[in-house]
PDB file of N, CA and C in Angstrom:
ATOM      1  N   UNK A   1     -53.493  50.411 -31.817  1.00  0.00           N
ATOM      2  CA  UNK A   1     -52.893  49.893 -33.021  1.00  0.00           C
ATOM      3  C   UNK A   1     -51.382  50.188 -33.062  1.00  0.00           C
ATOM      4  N   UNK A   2     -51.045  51.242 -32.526  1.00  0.00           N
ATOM      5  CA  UNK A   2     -49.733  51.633 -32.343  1.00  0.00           C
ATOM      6  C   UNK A   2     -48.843  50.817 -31.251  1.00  0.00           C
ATOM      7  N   UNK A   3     -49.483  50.014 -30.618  1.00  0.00           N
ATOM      8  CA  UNK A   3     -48.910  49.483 -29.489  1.00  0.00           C
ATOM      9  C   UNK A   3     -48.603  48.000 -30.409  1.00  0.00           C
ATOM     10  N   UNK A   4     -49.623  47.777 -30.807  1.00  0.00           N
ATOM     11  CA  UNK A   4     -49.634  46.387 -31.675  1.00  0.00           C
ATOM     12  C   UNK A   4     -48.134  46.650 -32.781  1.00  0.00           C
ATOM     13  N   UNK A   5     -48.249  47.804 -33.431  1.00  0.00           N
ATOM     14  CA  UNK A   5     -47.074  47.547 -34.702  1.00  0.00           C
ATOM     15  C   UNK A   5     -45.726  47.913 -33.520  1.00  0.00           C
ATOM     16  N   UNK A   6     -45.547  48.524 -33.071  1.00  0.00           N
ATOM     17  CA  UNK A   6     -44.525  48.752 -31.493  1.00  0.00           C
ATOM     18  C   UNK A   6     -43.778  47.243 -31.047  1.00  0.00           C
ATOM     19  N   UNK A   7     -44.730  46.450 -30.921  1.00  0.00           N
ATOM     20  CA  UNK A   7     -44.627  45.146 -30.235  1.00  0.00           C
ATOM     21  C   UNK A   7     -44.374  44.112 -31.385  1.00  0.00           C
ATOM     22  N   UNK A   8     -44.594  44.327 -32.584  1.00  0.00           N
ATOM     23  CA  UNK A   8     -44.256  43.656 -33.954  1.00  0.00           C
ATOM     24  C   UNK A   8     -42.960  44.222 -34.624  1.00  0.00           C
ATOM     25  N   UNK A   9     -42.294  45.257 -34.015  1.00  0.00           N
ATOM     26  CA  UNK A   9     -40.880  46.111 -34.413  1.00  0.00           C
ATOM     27  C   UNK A   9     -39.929  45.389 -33.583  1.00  0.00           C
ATOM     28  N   UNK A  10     -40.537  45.155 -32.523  1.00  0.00           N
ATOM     29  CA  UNK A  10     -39.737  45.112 -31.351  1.00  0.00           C
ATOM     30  C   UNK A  10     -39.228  43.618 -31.215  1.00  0.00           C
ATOM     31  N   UNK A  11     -40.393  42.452 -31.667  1.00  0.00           N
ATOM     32  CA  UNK A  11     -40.108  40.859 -31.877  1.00  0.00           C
ATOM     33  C   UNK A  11     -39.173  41.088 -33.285  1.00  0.00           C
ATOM     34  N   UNK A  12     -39.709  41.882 -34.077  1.00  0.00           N
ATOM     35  CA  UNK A  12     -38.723  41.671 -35.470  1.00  0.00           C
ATOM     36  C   UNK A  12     -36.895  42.141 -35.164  1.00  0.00           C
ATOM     37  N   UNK A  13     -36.889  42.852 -34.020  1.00  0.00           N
ATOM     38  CA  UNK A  13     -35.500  43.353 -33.933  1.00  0.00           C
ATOM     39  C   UNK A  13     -35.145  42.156 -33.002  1.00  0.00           C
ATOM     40  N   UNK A  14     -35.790  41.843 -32.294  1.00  0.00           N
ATOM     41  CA  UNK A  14     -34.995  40.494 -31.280  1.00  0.00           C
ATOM     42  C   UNK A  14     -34.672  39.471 -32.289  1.00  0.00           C
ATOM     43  N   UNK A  15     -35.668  39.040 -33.056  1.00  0.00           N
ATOM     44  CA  UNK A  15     -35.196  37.940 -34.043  1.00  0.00           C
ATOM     45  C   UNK A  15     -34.204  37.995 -34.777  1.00  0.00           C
ATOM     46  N   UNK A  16     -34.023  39.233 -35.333  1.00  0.00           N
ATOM     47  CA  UNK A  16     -32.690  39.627 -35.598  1.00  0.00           C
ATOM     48  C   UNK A  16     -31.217  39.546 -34.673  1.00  0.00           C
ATOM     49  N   UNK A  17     -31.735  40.133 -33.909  1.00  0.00           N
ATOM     50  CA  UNK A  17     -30.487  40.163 -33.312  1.00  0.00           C
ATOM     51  C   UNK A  17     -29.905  38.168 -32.681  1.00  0.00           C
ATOM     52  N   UNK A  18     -31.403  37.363 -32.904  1.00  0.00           N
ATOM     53  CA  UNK A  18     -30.489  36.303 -32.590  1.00  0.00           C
ATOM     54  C   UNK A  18     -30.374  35.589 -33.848  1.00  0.00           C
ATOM     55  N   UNK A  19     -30.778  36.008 -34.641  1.00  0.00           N
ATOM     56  CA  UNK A  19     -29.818  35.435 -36.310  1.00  0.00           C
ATOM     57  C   UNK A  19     -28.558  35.718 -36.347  1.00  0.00           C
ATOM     58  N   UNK A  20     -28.452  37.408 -35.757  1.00  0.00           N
ATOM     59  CA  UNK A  20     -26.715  37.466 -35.926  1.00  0.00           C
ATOM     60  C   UNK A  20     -25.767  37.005 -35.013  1.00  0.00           C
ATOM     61  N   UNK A  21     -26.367  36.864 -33.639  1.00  0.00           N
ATOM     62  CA  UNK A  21     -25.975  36.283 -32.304  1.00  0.00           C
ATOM     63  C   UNK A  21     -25.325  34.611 -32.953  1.00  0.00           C
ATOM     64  N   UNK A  22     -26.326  33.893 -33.574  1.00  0.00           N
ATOM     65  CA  UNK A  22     -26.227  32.882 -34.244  1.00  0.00           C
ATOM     66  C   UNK A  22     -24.848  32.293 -35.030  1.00  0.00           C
ATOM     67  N   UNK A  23     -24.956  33.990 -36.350  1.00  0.00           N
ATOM     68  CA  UNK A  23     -23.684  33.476 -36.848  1.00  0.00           C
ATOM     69  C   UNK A  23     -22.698  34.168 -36.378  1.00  0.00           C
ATOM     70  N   UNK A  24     -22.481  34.885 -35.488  1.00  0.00           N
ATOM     71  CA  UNK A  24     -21.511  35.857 -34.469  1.00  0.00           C
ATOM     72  C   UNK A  24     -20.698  34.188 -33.770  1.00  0.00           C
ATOM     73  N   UNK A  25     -21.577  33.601 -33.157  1.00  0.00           N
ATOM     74  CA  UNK A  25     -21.207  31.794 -32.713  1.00  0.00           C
ATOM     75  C   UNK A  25     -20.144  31.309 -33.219  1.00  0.00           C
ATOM     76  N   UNK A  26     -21.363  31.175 -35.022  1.00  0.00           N
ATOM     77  CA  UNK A  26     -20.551  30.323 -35.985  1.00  0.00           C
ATOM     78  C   UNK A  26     -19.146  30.811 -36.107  1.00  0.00           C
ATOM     79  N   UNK A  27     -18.935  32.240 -36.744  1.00  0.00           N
ATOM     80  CA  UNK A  27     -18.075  32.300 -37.199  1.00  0.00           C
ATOM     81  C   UNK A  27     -16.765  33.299 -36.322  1.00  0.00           C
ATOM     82  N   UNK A  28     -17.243  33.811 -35.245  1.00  0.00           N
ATOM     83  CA  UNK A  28     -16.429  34.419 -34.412  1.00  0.00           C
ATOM     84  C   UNK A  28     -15.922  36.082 -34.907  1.00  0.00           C
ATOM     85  N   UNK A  29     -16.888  36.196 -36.110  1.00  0.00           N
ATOM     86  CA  UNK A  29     -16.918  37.424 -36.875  1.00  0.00           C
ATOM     87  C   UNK A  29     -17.481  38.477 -35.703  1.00  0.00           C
ATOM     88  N   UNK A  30     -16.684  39.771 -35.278  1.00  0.00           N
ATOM     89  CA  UNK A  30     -17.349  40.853 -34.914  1.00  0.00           C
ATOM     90  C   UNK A  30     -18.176  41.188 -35.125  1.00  0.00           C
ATOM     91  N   UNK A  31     -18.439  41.632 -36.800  1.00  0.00           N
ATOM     92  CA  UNK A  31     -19.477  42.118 -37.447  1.00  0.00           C
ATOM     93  C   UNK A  31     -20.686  41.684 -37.042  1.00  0.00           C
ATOM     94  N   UNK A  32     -20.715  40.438 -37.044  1.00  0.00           N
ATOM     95  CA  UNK A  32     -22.045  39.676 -36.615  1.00  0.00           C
ATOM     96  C   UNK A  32     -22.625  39.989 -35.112  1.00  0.00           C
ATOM     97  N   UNK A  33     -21.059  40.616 -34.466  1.00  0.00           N
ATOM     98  CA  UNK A  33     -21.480  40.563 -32.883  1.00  0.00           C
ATOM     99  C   UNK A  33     -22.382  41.751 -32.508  1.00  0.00           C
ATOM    100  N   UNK A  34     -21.420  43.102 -33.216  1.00  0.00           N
ATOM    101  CA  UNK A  34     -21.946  44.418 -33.329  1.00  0.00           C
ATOM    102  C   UNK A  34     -23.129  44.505 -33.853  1.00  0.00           C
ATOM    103  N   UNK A  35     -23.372  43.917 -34.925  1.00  0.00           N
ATOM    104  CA  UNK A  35     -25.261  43.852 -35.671  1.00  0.00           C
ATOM    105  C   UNK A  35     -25.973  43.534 -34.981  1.00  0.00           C
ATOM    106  N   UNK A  36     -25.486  42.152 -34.145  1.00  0.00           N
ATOM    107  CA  UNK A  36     -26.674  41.657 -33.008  1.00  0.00           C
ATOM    108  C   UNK A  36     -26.810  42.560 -31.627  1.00  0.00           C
ATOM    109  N   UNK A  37     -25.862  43.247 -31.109  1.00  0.00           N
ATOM    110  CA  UNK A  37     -25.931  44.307 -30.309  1.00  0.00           C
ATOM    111  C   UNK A  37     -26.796  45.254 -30.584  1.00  0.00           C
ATOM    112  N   UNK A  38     -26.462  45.935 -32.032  1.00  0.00           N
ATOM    113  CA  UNK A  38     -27.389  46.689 -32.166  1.00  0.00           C
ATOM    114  C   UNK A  38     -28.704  46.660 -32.246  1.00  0.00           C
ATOM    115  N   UNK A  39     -29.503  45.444 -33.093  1.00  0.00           N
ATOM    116  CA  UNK A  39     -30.798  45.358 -32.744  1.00  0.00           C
ATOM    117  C   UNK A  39     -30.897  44.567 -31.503  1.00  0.00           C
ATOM    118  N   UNK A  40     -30.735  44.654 -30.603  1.00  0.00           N
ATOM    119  CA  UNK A  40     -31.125  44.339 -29.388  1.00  0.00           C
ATOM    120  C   UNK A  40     -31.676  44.911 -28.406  1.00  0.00           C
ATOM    121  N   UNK A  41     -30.689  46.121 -28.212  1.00  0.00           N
ATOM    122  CA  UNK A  41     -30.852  47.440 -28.313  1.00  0.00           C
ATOM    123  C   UNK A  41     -31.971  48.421 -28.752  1.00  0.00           C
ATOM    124  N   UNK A  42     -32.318  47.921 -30.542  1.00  0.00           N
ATOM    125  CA  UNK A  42     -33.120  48.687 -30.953  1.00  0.00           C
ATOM    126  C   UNK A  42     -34.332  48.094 -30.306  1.00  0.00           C
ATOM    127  N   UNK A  43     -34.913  46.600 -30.150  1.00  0.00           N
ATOM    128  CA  UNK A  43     -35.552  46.098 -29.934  1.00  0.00           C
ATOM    129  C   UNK A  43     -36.115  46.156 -28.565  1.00  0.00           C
ATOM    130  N   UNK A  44     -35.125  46.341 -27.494  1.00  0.00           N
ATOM    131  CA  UNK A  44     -35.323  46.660 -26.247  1.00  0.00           C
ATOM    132  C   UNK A  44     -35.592  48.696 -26.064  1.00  0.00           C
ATOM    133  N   UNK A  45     -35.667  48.970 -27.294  1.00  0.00           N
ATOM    134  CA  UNK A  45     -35.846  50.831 -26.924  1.00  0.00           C
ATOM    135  C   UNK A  45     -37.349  50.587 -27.723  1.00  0.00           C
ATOM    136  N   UNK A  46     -37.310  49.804 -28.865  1.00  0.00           N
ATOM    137  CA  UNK A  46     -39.151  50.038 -29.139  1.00  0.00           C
ATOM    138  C   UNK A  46     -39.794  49.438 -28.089  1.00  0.00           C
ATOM    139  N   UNK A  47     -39.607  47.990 -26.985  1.00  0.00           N
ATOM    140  CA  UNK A  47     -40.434  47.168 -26.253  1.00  0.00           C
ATOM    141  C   UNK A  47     -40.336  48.802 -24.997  1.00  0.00           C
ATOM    142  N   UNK A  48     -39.463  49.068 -24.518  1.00  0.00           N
ATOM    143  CA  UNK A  48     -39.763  50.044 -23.385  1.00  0.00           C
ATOM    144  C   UNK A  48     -39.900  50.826 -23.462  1.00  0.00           C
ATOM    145  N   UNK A  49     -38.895  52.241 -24.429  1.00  0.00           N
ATOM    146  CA  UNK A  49     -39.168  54.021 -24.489  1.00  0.00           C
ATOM    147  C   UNK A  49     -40.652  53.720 -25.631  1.00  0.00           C
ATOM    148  N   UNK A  50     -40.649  52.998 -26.349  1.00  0.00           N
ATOM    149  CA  UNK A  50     -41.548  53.114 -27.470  1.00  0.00           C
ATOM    150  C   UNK A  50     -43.190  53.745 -27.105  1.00  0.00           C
ATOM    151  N   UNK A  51     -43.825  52.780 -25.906  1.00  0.00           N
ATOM    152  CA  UNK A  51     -45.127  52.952 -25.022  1.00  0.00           C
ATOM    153  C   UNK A  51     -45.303  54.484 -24.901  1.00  0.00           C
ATOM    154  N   UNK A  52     -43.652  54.679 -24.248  1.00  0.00           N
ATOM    155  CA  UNK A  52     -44.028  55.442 -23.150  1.00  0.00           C
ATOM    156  C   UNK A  52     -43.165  56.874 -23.621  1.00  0.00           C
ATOM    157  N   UNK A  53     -42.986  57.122 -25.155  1.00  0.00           N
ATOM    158  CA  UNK A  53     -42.950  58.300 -25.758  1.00  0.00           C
ATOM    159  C   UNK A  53     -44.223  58.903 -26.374  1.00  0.00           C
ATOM    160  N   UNK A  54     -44.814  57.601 -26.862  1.00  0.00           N
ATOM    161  CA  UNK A  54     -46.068  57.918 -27.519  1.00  0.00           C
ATOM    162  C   UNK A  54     -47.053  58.644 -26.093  1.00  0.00           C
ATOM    163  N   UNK A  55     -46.838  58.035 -24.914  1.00  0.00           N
ATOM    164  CA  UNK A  55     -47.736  59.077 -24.453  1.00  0.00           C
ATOM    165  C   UNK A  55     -47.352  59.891 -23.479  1.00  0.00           C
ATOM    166  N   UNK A  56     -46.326  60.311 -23.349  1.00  0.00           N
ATOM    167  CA  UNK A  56     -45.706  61.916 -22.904  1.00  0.00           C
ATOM    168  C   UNK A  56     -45.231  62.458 -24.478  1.00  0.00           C
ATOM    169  N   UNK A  57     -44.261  62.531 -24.551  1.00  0.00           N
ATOM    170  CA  UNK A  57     -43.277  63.236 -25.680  1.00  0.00           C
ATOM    171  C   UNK A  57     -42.739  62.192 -26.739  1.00  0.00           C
ATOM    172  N   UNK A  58     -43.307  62.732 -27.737  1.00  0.00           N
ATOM    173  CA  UNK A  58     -42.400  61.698 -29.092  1.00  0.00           C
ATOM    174  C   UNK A  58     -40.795  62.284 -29.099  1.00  0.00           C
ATOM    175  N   UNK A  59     -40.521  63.859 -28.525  1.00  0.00           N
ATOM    176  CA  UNK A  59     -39.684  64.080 -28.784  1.00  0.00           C
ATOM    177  C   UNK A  59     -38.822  63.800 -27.847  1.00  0.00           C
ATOM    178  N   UNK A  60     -38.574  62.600 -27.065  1.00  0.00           N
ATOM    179  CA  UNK A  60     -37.986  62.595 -25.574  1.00  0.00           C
ATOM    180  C   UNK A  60     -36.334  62.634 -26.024  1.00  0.00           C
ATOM    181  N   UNK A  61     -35.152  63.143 -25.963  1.00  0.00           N
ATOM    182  CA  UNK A  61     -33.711  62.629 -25.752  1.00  0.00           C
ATOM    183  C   UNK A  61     -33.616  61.738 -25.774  1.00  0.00           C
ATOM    184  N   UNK A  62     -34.199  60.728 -24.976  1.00  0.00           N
ATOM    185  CA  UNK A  62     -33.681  59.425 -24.155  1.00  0.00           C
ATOM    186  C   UNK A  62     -33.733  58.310 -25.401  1.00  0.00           C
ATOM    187  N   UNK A  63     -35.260  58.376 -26.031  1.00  0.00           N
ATOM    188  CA  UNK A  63     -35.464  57.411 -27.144  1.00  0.00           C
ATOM    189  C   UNK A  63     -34.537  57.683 -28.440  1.00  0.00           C
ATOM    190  N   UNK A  64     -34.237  58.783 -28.572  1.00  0.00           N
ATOM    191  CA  UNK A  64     -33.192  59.439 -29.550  1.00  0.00           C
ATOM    192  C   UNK A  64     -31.973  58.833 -29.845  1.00  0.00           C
ATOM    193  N   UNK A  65     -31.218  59.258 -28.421  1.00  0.00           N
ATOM    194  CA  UNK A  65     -29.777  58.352 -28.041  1.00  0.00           C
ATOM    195  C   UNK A  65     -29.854  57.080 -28.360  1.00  0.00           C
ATOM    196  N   UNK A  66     -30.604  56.530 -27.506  1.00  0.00           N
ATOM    197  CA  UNK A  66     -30.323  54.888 -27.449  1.00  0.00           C
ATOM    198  C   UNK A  66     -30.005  54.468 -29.039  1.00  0.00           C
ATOM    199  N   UNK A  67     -31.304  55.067 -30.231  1.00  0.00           N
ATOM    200  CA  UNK A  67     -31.435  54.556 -31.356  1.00  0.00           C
ATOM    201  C   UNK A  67     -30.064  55.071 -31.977  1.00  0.00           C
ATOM    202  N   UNK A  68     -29.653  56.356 -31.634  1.00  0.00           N
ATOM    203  CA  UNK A  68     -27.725  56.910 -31.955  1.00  0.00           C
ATOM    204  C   UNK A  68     -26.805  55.895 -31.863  1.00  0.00           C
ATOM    205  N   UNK A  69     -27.426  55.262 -30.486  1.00  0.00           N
ATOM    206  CA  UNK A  69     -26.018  54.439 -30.034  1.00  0.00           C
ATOM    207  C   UNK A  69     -26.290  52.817 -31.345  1.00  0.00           C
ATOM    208  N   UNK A  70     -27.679  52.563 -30.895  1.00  0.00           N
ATOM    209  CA  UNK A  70     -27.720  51.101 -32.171  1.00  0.00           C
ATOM    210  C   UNK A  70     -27.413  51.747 -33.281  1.00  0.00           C
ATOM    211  N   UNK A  71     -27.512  52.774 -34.252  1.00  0.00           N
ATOM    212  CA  UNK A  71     -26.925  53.069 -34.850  1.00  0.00           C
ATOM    213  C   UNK A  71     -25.363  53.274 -35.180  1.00  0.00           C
ATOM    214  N   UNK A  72     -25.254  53.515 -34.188  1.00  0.00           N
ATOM    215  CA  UNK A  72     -23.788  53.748 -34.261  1.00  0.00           C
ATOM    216  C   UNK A  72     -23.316  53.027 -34.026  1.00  0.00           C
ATOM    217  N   UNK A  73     -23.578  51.378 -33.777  1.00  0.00           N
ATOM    218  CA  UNK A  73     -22.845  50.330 -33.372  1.00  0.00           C
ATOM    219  C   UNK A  73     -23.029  49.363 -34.526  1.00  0.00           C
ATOM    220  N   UNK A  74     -23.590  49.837 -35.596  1.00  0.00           N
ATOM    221  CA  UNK A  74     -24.062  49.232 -37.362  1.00  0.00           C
ATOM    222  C   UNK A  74     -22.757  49.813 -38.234  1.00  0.00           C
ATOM    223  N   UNK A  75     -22.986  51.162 -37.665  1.00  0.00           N
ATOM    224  CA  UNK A  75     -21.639  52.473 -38.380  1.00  0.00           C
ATOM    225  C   UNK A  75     -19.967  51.654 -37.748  1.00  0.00           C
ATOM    226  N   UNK A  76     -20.058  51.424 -36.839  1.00  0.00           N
ATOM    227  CA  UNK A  76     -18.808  51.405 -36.405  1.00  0.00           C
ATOM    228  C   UNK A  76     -18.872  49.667 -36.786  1.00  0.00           C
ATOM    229  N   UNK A  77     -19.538  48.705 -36.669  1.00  0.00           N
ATOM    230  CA  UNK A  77     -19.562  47.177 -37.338  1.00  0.00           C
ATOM    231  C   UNK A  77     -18.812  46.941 -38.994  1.00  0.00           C
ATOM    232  N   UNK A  78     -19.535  48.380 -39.575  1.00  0.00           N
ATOM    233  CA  UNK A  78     -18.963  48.535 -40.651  1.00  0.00           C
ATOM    234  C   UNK A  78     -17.746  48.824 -41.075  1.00  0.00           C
ATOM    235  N   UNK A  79     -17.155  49.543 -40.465  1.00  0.00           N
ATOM    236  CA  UNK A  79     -16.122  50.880 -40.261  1.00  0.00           C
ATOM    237  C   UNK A  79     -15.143  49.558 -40.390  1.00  0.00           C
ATOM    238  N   UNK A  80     -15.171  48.480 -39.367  1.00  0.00           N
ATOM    239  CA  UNK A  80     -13.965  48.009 -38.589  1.00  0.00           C
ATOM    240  C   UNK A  80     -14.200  46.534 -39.716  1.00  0.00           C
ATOM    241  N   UNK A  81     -15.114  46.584 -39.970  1.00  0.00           N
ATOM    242  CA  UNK A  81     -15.284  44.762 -41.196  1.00  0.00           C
ATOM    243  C   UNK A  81     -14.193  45.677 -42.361  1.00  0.00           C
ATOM    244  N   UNK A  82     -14.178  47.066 -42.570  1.00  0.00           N
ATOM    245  CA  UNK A  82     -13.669  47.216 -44.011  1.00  0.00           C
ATOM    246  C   UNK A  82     -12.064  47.668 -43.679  1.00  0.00           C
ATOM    247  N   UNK A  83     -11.702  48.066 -42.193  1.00  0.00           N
ATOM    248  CA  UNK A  83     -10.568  48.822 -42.121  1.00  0.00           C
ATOM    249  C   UNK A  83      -9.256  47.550 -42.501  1.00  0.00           C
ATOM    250  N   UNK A  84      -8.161  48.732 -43.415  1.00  0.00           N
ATOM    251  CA  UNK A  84      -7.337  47.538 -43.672  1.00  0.00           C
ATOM    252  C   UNK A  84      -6.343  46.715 -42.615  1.00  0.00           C
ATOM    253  N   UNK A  85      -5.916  45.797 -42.919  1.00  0.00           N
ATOM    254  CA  UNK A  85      -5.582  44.593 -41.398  1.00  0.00           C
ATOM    255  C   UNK A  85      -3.503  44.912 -41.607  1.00  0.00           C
TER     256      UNK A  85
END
């Protein structure tokens, strides 16, 4: 069952990321570029570390980071849409 909601996180972050990919296109906005990076990212760390934390270590580094870095590429999307021009 865990593999099933894993694999339903993981389509929901790709779809995302090509909604923003989408208007990243349209409008040539960063913001849009960095959002879609990031769930892509997130989406590609639930489809691969996701499996394969659940059965060694939930607590692995590796799955940690990656989600730091999509995070931190939402933090810094933000940072730079508000900094003044």
């Amino acid at each position: 069952m865990n593999n099933l909601l894993l694999g339903a996180i993981a389509m929901g972050s790709m779809v995302a990321a090509l909604f923003f990919l989408r208007f990243w296109r349209s409008t040539g906005d960063r913001f849009f570029l960095f959002f879609a990076l990031s769930f892509f990212i997130e989406g590609i760390n639930r489809a691969v570390l996701g499996p394969a934390a659940q059965t060694t270590l939930d607590e692995s580094p590796a799955y940690y980071l990656v989600r730091l870095l999509s995070y931190g590429l939402i933090l810094c999307a933000i940072l730079d849409k508000n900094r003044p021009r």
